[in-house]
Protein backbone atom coordinates (compact mmCIF):
# COMPACT_ATOMS: atom_id res chain seq x y z
CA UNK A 1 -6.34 -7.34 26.69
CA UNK A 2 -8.74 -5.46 24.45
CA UNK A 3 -11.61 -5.82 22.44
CA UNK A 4 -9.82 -6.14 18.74
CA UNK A 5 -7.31 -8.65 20.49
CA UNK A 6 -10.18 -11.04 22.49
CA UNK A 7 -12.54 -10.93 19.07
CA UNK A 8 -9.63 -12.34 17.06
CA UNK A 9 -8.32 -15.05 20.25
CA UNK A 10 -11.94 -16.16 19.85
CA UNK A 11 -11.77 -16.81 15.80
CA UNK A 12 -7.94 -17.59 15.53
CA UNK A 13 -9.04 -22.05 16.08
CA UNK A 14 -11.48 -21.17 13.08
CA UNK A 15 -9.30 -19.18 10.78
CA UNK A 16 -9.06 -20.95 7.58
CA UNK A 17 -6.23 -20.54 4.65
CA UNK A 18 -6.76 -17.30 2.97
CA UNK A 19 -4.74 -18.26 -0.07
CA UNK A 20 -5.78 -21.07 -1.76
CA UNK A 21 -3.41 -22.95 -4.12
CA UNK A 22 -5.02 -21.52 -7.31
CA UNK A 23 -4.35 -17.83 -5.61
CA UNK A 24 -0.83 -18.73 -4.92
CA UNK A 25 -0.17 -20.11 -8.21
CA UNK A 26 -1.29 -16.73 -9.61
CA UNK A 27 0.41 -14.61 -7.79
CA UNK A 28 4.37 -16.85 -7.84
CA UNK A 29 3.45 -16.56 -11.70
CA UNK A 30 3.20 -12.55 -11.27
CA UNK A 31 5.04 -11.27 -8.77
CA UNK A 32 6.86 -9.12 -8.23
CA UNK A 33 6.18 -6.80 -11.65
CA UNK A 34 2.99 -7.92 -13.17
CA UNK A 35 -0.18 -6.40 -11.53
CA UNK A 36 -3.00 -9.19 -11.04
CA UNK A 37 -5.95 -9.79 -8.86
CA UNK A 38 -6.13 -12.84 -6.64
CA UNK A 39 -9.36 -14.96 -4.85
CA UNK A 40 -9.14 -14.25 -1.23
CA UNK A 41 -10.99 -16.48 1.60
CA UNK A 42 -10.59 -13.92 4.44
CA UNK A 43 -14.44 -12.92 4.72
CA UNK A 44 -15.27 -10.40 7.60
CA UNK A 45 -13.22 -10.35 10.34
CA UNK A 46 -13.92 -9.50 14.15
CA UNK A 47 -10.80 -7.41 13.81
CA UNK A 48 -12.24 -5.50 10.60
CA UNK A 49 -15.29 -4.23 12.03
CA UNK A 50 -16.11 -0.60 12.62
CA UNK A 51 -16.86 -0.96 15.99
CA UNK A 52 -12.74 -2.35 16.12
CA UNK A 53 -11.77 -0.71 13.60
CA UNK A 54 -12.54 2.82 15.44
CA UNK A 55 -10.78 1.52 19.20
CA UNK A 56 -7.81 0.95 17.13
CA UNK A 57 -7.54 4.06 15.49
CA UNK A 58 -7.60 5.88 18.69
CA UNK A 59 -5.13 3.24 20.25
CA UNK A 60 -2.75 4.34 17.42
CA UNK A 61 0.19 7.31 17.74
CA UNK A 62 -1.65 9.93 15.61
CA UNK A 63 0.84 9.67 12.94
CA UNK A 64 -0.27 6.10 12.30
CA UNK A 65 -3.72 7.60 11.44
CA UNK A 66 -4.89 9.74 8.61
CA UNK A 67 -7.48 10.86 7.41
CA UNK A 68 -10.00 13.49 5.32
CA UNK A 69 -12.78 14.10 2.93
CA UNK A 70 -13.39 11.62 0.07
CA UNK A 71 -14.85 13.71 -2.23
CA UNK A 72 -11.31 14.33 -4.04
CA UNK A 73 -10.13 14.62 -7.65
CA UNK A 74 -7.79 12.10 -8.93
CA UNK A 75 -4.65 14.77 -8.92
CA UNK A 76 -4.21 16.56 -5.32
CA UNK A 77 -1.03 18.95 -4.44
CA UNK A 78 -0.11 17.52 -1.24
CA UNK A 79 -2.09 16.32 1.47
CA UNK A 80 -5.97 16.63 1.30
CA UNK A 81 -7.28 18.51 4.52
CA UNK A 82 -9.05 17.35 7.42
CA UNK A 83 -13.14 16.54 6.96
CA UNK A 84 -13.68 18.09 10.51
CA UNK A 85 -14.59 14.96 12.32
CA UNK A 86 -12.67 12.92 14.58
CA UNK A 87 -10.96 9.51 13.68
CA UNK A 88 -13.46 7.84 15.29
CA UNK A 89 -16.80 9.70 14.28
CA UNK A 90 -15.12 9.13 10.96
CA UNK A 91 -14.69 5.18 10.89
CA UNK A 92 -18.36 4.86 12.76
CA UNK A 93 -20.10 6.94 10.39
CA UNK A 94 -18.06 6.05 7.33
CA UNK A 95 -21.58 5.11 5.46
CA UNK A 96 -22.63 8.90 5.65
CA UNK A 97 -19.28 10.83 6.35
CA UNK A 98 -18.00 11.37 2.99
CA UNK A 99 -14.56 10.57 4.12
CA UNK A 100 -11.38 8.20 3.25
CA UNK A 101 -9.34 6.91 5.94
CA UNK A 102 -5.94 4.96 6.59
CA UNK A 103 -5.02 3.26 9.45
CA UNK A 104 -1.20 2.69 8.90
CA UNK A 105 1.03 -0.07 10.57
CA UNK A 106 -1.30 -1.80 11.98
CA UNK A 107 1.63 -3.93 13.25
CA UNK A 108 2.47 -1.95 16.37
CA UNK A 109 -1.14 -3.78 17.58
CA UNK A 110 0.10 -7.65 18.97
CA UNK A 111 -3.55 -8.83 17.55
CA UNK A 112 -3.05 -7.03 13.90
CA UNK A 113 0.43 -7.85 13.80
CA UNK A 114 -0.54 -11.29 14.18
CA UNK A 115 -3.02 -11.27 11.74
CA UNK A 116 -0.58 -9.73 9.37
CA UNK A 117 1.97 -11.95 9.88
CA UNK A 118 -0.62 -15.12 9.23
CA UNK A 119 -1.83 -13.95 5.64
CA UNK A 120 1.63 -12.99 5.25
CA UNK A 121 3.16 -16.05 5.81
CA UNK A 122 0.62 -17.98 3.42
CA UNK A 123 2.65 -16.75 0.58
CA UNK A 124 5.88 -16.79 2.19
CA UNK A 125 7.69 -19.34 -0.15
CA UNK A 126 6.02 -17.24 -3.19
CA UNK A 127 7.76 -14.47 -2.71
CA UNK A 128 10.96 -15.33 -1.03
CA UNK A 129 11.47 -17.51 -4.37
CA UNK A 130 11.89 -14.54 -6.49
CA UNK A 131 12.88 -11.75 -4.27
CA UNK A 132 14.58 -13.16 -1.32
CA UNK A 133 13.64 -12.53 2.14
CA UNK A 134 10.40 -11.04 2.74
CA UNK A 135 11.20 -7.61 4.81
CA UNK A 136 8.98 -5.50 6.97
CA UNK A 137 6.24 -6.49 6.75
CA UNK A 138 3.39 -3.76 7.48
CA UNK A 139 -0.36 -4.04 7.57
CA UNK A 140 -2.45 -0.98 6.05
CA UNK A 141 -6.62 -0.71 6.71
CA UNK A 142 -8.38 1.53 4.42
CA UNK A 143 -11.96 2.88 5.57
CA UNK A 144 -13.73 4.60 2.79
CA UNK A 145 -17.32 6.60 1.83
CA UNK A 146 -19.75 5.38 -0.98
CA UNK A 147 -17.72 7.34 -4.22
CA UNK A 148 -14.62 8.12 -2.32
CA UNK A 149 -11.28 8.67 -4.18
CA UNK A 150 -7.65 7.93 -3.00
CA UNK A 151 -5.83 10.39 -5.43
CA UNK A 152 -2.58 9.40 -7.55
CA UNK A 153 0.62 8.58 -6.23
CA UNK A 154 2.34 5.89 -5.84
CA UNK A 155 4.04 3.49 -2.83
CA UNK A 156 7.72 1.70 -2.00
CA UNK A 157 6.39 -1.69 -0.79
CA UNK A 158 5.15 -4.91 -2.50
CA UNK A 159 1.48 -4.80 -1.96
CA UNK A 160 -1.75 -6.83 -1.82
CA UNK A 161 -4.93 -5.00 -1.30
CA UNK A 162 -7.56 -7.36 -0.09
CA UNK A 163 -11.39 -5.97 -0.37
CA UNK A 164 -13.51 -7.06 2.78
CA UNK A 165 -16.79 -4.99 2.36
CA UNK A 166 -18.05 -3.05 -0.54
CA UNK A 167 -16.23 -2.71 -4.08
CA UNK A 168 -13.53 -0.41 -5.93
CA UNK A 169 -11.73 0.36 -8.25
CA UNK A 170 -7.86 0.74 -8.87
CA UNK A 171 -6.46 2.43 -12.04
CA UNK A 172 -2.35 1.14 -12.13
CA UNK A 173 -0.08 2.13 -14.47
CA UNK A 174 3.53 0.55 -15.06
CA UNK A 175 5.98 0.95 -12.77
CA UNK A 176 9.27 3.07 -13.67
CA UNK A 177 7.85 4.41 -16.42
CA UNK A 178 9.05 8.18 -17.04
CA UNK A 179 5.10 9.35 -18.43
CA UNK A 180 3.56 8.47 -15.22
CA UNK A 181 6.53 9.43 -12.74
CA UNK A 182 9.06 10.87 -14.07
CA UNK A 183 12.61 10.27 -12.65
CA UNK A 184 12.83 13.70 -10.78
CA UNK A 185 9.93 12.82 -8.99
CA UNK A 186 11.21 9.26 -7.40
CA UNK A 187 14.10 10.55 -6.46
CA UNK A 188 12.40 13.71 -4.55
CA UNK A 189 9.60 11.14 -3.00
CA UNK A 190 12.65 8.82 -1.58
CA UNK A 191 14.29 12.16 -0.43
CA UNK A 192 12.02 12.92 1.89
CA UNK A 193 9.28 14.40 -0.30
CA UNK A 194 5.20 13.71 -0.91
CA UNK A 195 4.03 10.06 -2.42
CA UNK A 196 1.27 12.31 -3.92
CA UNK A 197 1.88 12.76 -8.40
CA UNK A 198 0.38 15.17 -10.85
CA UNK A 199 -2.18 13.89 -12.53
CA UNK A 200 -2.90 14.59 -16.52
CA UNK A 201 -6.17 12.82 -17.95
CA UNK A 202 -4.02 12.05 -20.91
CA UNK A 203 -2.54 9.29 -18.47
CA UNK A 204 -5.28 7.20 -18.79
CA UNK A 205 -3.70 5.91 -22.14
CA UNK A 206 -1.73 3.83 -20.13
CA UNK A 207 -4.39 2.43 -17.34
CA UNK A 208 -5.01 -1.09 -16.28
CA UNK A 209 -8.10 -1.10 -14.23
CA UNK A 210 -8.81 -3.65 -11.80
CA UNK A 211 -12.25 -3.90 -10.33
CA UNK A 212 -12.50 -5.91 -6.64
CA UNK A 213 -15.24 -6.93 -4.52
CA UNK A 214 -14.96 -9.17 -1.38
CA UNK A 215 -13.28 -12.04 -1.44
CA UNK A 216 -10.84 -10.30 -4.76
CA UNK A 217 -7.32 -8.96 -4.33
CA UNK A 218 -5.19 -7.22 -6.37
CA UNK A 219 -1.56 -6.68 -6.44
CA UNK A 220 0.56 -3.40 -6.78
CA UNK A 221 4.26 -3.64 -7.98
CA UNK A 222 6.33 -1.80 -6.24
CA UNK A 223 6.23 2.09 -6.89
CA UNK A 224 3.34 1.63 -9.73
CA UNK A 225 1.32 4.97 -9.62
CA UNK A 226 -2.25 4.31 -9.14
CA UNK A 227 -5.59 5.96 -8.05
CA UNK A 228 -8.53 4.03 -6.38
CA UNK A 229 -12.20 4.70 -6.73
CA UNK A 230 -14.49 3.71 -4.31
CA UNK A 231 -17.96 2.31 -5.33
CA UNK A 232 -21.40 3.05 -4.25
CA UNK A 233 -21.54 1.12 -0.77
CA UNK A 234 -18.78 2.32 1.90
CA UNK A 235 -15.88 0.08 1.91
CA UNK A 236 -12.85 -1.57 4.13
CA UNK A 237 -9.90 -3.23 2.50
CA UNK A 238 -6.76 -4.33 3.65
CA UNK A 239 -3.18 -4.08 2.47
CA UNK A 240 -0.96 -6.43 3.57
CA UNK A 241 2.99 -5.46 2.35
CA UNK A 242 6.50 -6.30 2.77
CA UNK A 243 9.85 -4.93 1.30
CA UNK A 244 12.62 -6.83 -0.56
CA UNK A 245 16.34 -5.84 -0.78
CA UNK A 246 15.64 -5.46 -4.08
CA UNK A 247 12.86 -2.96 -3.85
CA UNK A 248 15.16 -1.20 -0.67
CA UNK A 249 18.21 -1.45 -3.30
CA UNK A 250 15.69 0.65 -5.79
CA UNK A 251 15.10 3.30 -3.05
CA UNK A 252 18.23 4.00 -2.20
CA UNK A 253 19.64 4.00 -5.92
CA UNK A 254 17.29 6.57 -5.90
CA UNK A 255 18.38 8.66 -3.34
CA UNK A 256 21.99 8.39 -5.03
CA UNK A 257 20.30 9.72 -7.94
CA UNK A 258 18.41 12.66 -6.33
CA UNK A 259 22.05 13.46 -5.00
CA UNK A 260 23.80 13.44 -7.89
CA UNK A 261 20.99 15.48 -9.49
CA UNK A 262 21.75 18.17 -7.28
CA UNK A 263 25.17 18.19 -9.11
CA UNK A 264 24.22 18.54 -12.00
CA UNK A 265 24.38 14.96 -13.46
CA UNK A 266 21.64 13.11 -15.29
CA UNK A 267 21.88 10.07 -13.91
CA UNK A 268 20.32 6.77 -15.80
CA UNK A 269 17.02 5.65 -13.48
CA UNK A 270 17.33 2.03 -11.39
CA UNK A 271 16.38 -0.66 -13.23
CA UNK A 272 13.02 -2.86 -12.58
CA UNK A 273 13.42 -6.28 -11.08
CA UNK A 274 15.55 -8.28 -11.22
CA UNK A 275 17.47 -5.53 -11.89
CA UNK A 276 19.77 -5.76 -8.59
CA UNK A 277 20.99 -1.87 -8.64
CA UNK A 278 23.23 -2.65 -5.94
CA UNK A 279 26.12 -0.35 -6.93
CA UNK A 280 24.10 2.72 -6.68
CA UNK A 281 22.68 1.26 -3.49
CA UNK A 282 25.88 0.46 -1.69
CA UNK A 283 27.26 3.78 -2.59
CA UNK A 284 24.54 5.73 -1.46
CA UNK A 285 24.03 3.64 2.24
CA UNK A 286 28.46 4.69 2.22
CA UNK A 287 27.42 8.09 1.87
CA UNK A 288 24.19 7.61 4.55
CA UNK A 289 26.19 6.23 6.99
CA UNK A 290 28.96 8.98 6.44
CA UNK A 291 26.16 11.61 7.13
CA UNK A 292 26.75 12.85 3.42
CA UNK A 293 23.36 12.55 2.16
């Protein structure tokens, strides 16, 4: 057994709810398209530490771990390079090493995976309600410099961001809408191409900025572009997120899309929830499954 996993069998008899009812009512009343923030109760956690934080992302396959300098503008082409430390000097000296980090599926650790699973499973009934079963769940730790930025783009999973330490800020803007990712641009990203978006400063028109601390959430819909400013203290937060068929259904409506593209159609974009888009869907996992895609 290691460290992470004995710190959190020592605090798992005095975990208490993270959720409270309040929290859940706000976010059953939300989700799955309306951005909110939430009260959290999760505090520090042994597992959240640096000191843990660092043995895990060295314990992770290197593609679970990425990482470089913080200092970034909002708009990036592709990956940012690498800040020249290692994960580890990174995490530990996160207060001084102008640098953003992501530790990603923090699931394939038993001790994270059950910590996941727990917050998770608070708000269970919540969202199975409205979008069915709750799918895949996967756990997300961000580590981040005083000023950092995580540059826009956007994600494919129902998300809560929970702040532990220090404060930030994300900037969301609606989901499917064509003047902050336009359709060409899904359908490329669920083709195999980069999450990361171009970035105008006209955009901010259309920003909703949400402003968290510790103990504050917020929730991202599904494939709502968004940017994230750290504040003046170094920070850890932690994303807890899960899929739906409906936001799979979306994805692969959009690969459909990207194919017929190619052809030279202009195909009408997926609708949002609760939008099923299964036609597209099942015609595009025919085509998967076929090897035609």
């Amino acid at each position: 057994m290691n460290a992470p996993q004995e710190k959190w069998l020592k605090v798992r008899a005095a975990s208490l709810e993270t959720f409270d009812a309040m929290a859940r009512h706000t976010f059953a009343s939300s989700y799955p398209e309306i951005p909110h923030t939430l009260r959290h109760g999760f505090g520090d956690h042994p597992l959240l530490d640096l000191e843990a934080l660092a043995e895990l992302a060295e314990a992770l396959p290197e593609t679970s771990v990425e990482y470089n300098r913080g200092d970034l503008p909002i708009g990036v082409d592709g990956k940012p390079g690498s800040n020249g430390l290692s994960i580890a000097e990174t995490i530990v000296e996160i207060a001084r090493s102008n640098s953003w980090a992501v530790l990603k599926n923090i699931e394939q650790n038993p001790a994270y995976n059950e910590l996941l699973l727990n917050l998770l499973d608070e708000i269970r009934p919540e969202i199975e309600a409205k979008t069915g079963a709750m799918l895949t769940p996967q756990g997300f730790i961000f580590i981040s410099s005083p000023n950092a930025v995580t540059p826009y783009h956007f994600d494919p999973e129902h998300n809560i961001l929970l702040q532990i330490r220090g404060s930030k800020v994300m900037t969301q803007f609606p989901a499917g809408d064509t003047r902050f990712a336009p359709d060409e641009t899904h359908e490329s990203y669920h083709s195999g191409g980069p999450r990361e978006l171009h970035w105008s400063d006209d955009l901010m028109e259309g920003a909703l900025r949400f402003a968290i601390g510790p103990g504050e959430a917020v929730y991202v819909p599904v494939m709502a572009p968004h940017f994230v400013q750290n504040g003046p203290q170094s920070s850890i937060s932690l994303s807890i997120t899960w899929r739906s068929e409906w936001s799979y259904a979306e994805s692969d409506a959009r690969g459909l899309n990207h194919l017929l593209r190619q052809r030279g159609f202009s195909p009408a974009p997926p609708g949002r929830w609760p939008a099923s888009n299964r036609a597209k869907a099942y015609a595009f996992r025919a085509l998967r499954k076929l090897g035609l895609t």
